[in-house]
Protein backbone atom coordinates (compact mmCIF):
# COMPACT_ATOMS: atom_id res chain seq x y z
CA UNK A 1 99.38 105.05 107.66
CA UNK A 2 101.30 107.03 105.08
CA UNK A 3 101.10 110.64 104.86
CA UNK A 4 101.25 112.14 101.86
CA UNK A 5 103.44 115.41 102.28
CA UNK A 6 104.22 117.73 98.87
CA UNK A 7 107.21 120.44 99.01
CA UNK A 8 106.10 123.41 98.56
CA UNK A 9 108.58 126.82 97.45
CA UNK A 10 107.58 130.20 99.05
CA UNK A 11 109.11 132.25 96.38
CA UNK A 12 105.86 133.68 94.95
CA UNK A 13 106.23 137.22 96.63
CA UNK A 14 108.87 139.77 96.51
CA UNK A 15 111.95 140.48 98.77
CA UNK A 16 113.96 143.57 98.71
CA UNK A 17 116.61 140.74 98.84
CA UNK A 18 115.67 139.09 95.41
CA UNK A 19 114.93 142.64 93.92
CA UNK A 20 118.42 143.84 94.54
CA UNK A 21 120.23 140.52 92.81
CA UNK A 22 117.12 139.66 90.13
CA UNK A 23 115.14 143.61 89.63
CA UNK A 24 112.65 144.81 90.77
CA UNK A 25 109.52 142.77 91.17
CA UNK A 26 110.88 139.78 90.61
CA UNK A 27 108.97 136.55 91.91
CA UNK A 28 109.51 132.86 90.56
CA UNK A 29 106.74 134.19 88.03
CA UNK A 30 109.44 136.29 86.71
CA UNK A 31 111.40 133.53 85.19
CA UNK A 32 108.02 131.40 83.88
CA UNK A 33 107.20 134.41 82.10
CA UNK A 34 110.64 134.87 80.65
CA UNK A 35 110.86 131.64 79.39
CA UNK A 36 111.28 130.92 76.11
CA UNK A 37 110.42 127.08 74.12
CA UNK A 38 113.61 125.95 73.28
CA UNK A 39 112.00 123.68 70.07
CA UNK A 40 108.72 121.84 68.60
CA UNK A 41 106.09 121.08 71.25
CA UNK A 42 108.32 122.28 74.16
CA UNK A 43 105.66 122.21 76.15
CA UNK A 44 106.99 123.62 79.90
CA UNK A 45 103.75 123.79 83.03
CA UNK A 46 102.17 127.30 83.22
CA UNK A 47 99.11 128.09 85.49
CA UNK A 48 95.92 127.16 85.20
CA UNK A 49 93.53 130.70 84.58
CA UNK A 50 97.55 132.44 84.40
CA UNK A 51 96.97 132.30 88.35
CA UNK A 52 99.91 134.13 89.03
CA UNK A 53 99.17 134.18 92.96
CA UNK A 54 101.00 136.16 95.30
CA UNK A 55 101.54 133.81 98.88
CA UNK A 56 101.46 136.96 100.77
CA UNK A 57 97.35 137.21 99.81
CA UNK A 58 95.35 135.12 102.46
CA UNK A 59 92.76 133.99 99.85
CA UNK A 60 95.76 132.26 98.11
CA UNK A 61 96.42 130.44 101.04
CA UNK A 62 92.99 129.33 101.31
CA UNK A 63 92.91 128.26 98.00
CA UNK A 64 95.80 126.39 98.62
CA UNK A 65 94.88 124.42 101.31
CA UNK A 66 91.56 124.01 99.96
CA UNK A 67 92.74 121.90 97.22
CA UNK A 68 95.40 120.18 99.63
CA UNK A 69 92.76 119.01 101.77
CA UNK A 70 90.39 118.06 98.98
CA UNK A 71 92.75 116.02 96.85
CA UNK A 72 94.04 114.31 100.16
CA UNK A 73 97.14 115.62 100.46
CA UNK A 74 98.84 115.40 104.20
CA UNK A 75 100.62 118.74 104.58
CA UNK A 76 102.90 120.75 102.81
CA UNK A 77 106.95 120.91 103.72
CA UNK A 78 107.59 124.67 103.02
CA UNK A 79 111.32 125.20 101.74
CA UNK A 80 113.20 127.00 105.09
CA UNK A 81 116.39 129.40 104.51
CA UNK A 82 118.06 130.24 107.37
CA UNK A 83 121.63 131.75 107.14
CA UNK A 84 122.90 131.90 110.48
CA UNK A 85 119.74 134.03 111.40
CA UNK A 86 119.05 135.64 108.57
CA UNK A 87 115.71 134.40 106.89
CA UNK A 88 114.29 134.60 103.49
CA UNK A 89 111.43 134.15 101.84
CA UNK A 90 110.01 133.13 105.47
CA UNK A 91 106.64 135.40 105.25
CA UNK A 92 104.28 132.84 104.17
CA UNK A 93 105.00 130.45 106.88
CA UNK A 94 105.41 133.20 109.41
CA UNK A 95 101.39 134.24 108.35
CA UNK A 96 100.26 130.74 108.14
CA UNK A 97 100.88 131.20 112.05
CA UNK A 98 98.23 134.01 112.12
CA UNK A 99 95.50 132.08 110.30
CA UNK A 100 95.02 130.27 112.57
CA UNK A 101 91.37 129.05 111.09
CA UNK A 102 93.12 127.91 108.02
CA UNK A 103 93.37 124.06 108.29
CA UNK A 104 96.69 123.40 106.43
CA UNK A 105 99.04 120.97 107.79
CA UNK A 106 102.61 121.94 107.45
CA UNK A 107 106.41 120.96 107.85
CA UNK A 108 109.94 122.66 107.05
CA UNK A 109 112.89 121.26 105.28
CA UNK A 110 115.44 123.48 105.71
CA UNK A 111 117.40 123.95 102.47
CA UNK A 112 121.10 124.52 103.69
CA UNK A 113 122.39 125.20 100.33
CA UNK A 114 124.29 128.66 99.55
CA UNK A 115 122.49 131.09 96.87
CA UNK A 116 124.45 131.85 93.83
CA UNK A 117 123.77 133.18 90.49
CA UNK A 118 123.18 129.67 88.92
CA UNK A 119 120.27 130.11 86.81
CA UNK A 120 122.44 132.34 84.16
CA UNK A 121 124.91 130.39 84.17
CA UNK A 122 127.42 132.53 86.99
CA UNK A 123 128.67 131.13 90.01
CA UNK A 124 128.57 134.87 91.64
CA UNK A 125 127.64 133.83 95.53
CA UNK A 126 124.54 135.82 97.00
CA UNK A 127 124.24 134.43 100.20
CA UNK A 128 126.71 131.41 102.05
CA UNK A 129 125.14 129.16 104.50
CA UNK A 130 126.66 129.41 107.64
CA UNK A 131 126.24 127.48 111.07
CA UNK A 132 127.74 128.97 113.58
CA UNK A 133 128.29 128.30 117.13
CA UNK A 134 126.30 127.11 120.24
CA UNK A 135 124.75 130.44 120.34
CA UNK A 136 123.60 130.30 116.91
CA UNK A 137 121.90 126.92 117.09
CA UNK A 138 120.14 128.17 119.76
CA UNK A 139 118.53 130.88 118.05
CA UNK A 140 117.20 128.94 115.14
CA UNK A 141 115.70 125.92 117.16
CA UNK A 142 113.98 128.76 119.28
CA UNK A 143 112.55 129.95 115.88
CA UNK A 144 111.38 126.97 114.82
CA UNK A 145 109.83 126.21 118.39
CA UNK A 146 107.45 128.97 117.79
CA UNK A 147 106.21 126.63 114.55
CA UNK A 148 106.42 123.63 116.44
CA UNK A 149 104.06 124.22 118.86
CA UNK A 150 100.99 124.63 116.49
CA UNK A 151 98.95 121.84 115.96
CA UNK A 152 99.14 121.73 112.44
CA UNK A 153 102.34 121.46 112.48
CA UNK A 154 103.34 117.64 111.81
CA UNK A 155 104.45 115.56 114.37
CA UNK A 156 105.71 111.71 114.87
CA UNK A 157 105.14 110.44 118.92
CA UNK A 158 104.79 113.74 119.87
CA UNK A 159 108.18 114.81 118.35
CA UNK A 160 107.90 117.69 115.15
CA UNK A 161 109.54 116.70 111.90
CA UNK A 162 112.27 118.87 110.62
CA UNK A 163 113.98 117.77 107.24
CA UNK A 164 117.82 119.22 106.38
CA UNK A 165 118.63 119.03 102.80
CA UNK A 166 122.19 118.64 102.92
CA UNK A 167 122.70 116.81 106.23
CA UNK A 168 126.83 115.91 105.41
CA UNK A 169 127.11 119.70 105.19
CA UNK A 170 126.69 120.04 108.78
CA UNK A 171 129.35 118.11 110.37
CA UNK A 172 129.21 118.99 114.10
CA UNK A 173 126.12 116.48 115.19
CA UNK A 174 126.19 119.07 118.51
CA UNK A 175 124.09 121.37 116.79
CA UNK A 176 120.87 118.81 116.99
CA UNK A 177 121.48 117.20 120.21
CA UNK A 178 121.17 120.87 121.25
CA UNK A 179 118.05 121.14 118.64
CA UNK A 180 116.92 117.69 120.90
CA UNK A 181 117.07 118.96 123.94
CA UNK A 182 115.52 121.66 123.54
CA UNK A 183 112.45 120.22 121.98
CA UNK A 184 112.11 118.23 125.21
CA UNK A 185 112.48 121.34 127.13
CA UNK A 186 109.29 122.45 125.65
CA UNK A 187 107.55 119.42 126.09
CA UNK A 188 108.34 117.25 122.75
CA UNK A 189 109.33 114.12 123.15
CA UNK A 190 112.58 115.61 121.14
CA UNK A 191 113.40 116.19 117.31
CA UNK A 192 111.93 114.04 114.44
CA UNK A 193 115.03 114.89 111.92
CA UNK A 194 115.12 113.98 108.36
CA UNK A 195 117.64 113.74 106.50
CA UNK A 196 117.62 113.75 102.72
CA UNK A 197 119.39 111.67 101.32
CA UNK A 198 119.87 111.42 97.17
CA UNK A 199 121.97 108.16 96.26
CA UNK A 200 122.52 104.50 97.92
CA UNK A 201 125.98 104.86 98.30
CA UNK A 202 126.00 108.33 100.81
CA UNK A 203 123.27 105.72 102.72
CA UNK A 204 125.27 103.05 102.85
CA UNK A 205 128.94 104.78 104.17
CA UNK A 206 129.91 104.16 107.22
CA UNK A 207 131.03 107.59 107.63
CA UNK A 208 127.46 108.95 106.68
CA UNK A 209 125.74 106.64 109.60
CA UNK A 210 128.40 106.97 112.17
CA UNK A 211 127.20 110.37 112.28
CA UNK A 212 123.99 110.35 111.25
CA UNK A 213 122.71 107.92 112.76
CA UNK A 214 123.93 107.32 115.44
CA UNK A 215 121.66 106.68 118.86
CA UNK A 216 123.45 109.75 120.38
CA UNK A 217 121.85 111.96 118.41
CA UNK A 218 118.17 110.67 117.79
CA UNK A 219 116.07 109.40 115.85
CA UNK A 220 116.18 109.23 112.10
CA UNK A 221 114.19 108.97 108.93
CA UNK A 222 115.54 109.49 105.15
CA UNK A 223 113.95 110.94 102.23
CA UNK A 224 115.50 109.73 99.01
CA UNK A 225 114.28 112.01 95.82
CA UNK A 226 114.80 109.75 92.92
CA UNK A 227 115.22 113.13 90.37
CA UNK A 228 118.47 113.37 92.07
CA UNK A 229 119.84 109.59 90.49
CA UNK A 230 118.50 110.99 87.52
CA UNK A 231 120.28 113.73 87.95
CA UNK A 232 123.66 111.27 88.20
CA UNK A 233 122.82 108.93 85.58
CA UNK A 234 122.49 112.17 83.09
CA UNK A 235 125.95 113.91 84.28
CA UNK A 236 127.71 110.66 82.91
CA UNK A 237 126.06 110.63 79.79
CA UNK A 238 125.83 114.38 79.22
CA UNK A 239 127.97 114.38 76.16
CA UNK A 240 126.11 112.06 74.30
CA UNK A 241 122.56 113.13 74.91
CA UNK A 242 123.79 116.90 73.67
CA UNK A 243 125.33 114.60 70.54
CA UNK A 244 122.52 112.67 70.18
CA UNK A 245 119.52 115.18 70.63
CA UNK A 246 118.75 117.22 67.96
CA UNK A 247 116.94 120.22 70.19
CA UNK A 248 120.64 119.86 72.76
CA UNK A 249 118.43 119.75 75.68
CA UNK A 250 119.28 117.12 78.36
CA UNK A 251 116.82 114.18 78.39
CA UNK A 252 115.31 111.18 79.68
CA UNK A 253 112.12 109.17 80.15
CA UNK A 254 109.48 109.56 83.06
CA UNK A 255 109.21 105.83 82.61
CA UNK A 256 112.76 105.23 82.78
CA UNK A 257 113.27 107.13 85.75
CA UNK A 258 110.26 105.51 87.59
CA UNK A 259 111.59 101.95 86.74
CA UNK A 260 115.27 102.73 88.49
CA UNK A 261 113.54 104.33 91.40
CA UNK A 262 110.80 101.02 91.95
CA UNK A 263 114.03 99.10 91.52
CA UNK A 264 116.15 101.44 94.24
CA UNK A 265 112.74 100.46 96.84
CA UNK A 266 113.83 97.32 96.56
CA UNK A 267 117.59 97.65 97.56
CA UNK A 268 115.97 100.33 100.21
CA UNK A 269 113.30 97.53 101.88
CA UNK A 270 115.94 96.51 104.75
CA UNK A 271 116.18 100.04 105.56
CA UNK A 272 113.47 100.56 108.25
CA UNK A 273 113.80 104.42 108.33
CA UNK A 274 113.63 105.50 104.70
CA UNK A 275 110.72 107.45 103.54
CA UNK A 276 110.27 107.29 99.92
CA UNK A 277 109.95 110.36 97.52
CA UNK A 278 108.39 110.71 94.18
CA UNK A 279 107.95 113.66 91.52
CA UNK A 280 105.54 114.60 89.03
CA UNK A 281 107.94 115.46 86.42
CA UNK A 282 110.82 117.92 85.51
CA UNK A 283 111.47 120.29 83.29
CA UNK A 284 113.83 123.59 84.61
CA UNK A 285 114.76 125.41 81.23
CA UNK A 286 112.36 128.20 82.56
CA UNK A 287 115.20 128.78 84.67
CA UNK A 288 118.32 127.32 83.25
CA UNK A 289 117.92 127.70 79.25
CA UNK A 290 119.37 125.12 77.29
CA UNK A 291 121.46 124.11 80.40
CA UNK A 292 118.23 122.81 82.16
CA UNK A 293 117.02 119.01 82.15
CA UNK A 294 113.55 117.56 81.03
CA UNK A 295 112.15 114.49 81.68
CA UNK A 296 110.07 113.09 78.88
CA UNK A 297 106.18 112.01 79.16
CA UNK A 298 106.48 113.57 82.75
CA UNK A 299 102.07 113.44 82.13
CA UNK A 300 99.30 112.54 85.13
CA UNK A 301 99.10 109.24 83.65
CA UNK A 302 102.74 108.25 83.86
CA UNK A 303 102.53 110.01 87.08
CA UNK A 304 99.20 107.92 88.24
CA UNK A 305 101.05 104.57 87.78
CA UNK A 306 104.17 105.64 89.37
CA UNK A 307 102.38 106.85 92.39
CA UNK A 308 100.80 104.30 93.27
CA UNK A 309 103.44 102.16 92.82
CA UNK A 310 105.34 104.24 95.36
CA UNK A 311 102.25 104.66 97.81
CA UNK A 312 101.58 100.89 97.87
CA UNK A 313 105.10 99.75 99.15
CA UNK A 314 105.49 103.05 100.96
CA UNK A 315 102.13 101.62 103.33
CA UNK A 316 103.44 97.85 103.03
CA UNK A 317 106.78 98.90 103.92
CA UNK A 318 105.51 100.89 106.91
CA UNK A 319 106.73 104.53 105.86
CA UNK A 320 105.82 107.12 107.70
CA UNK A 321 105.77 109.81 105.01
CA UNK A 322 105.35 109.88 101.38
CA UNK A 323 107.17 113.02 99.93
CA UNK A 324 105.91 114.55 96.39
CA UNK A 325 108.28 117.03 94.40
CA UNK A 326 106.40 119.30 94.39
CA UNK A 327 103.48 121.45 95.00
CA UNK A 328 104.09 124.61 92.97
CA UNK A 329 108.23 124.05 91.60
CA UNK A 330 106.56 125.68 88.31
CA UNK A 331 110.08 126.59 86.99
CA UNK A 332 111.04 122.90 87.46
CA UNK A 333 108.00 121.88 85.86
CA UNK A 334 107.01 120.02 89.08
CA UNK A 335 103.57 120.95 90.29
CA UNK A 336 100.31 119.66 91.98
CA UNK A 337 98.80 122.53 91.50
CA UNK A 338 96.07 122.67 88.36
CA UNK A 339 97.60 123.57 84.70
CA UNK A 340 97.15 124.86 81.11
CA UNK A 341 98.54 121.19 79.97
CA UNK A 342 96.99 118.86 82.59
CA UNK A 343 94.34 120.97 84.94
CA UNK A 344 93.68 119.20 88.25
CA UNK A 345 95.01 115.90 87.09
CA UNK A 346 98.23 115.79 89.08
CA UNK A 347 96.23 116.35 92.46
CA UNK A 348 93.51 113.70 91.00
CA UNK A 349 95.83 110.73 90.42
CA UNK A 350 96.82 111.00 94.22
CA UNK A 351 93.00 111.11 95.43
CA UNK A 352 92.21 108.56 93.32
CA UNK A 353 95.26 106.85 94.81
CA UNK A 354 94.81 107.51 98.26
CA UNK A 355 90.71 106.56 98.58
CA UNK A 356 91.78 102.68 96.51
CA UNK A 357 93.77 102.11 99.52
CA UNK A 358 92.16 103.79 102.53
């Protein structure tokens, strides 16, 4: 059976980390309430109520799983930076582990990606992501061991899925035999990676699978996130689109994108380990300006049809997970949680969804 499993971002609290290179105070709230429509019916997600929550509050964890667990969604994958032992933004997984009466299923992807000044346009580095040595490996597989070993933390055959963002970035597989072996250590049955993948062609290199998936390591699963071809297909025709559209924002239809990625499931079918993704829309000038992307008639109905699309031949196809960008991305206009625009509508179309087929 599928699980449905929505990334969520923990950014909804200060850091003396983020208040040094943003101000003070500054939360992912910050740049929804400094953003600014960019022309006629820019219509960008904002709260439902302004619930500007702050993770660090229990009740807002509560409320959160509340609705997860009502509107049948399987867990949440919480965003993990780790920079050669330095965390961030790790307190609201690090308290999930003291509610312990708080029934929320939960997962990491660790998002290996350096921290740089993007939003405004700078490349100014904040943070590199470094791996490190033996020692260093170590050390974060003992951190995540302490996650592991809840209950609600989600496991495959008795092994706890971990998902790396940018697996090619890590190019000595040593690190997660080490990762394996220790999980089996601790009684696991070893690692359950995943590793993201964002375009056919990095699946289907040699290179790519000699190392990634290779039985020396472990097991595998991908995670392709079809916002990341659209991503592509709009770099090549960036210079027409700004030509083209009157408002020079970026563009492209929700119904466009969800054609290419049913059509991409197809080419994936022979794959045995992929595990689908899906989003409920996009729209990131909150953060990046003009710069950003939108996808047009990114709506719960567009979103309804394309989901179960994706859920059907995900449970056909025998996929282990179902992965939804995103639970609260609210500065990438991806969210599950209830809006102005749409209120619980996102989070009904996969109910609705999930009970057809159960």
């Amino acid at each position: 059976m599928t699980k449905t499993i929505a990334y969520f971002l923990p950014q909804y609290h200060e850091i003396p980390e983020n208040n040094k290179w943003w101000g003070k105070g500054f939360t992912e709230w910050t740049n929804l309430n400094n953003a600014k429509k960019l022309f006629r019916n820019h219509n960008f997600l904002t709260p439902l109520n302004n619930n500007q929550y702050n993770l660090l509050d229990v009740e807002t964890v509560e409320w959160q799983t509340d609705l997860m667990n009502q509107y049948k969604i399987d867990g949440l994958c919480y965003y993990h930076y780790w920079f050669r032992g330095k965390k961030l933004l790790e307190k609201p997984a690090e308290n999930l582990m003291k509610y312990k009466n708080i029934n929320q299923n939960f997962m990491f992807m660790w998002a290996n990606h350096d921290w740089t000044k993007s939003w405004i346009g700078k490349k100014d580095l904040l943070i590199k992501q470094e791996y490190g040595d033996k020692n260093d490996w170590i050390n974060h597989i003992n951190y995540l061991i302490s996650f592991f070993k809840d209950e609600r933390y989600i496991k495959v055959d008795n092994k706890p899925v971990f998902q790396v963002y940018i697996p090619e970035d890590i190019t000595d597989s040593r690190m997660f035999e080490i990762w394996n072996k220790r999980c089996k250590e601790e009684g696991f049955d070893g690692i359950y990676l995943i590793q993201n993948i964002d375009n056919l062609n990095k699946l289907k290199s040699e290179t790519f699978n000699k190392t990634y998936h290779s039985k020396t390591i472990m097991e595998h699963s991908f995670s392709m996130n079809y916002w990341r071809e659209r991503n592509i297909f709009m770099r090549g025709i960036n210079k027409v689109q700004r030509i083209l559209n009157q408002n020079n924002i970026n563009s492209i239809s929700y119904e466009r994108l969800a054609q290419t990625s049913i059509t991409l499931i197809n080419e994936m079918k022979s794959y045995p380990n992929i595990n689908y993704g899906i989003m409920t829309g996009w729209d990131n000038t909150p953060r990046y300006g003009k710069r950003g992307y939108i996808l047009k008639n990114s709506n719960p109905k567009n979103f309804q049809n394309y989901f179960e699309k994706i859920y059907s031949l995900s449970l056909n196809h025998n996929r282990n997970f179902l992965f939804v960008s995103c639970w609260n991305e609210w500065c990438e206009g991806m969210c599950l949680e209830p809006s102005e625009q749409y209120g619980y509508k996102f989070l009904e179309s996969i109910k609705k969804t999930v009970l057809k087929y159960a």
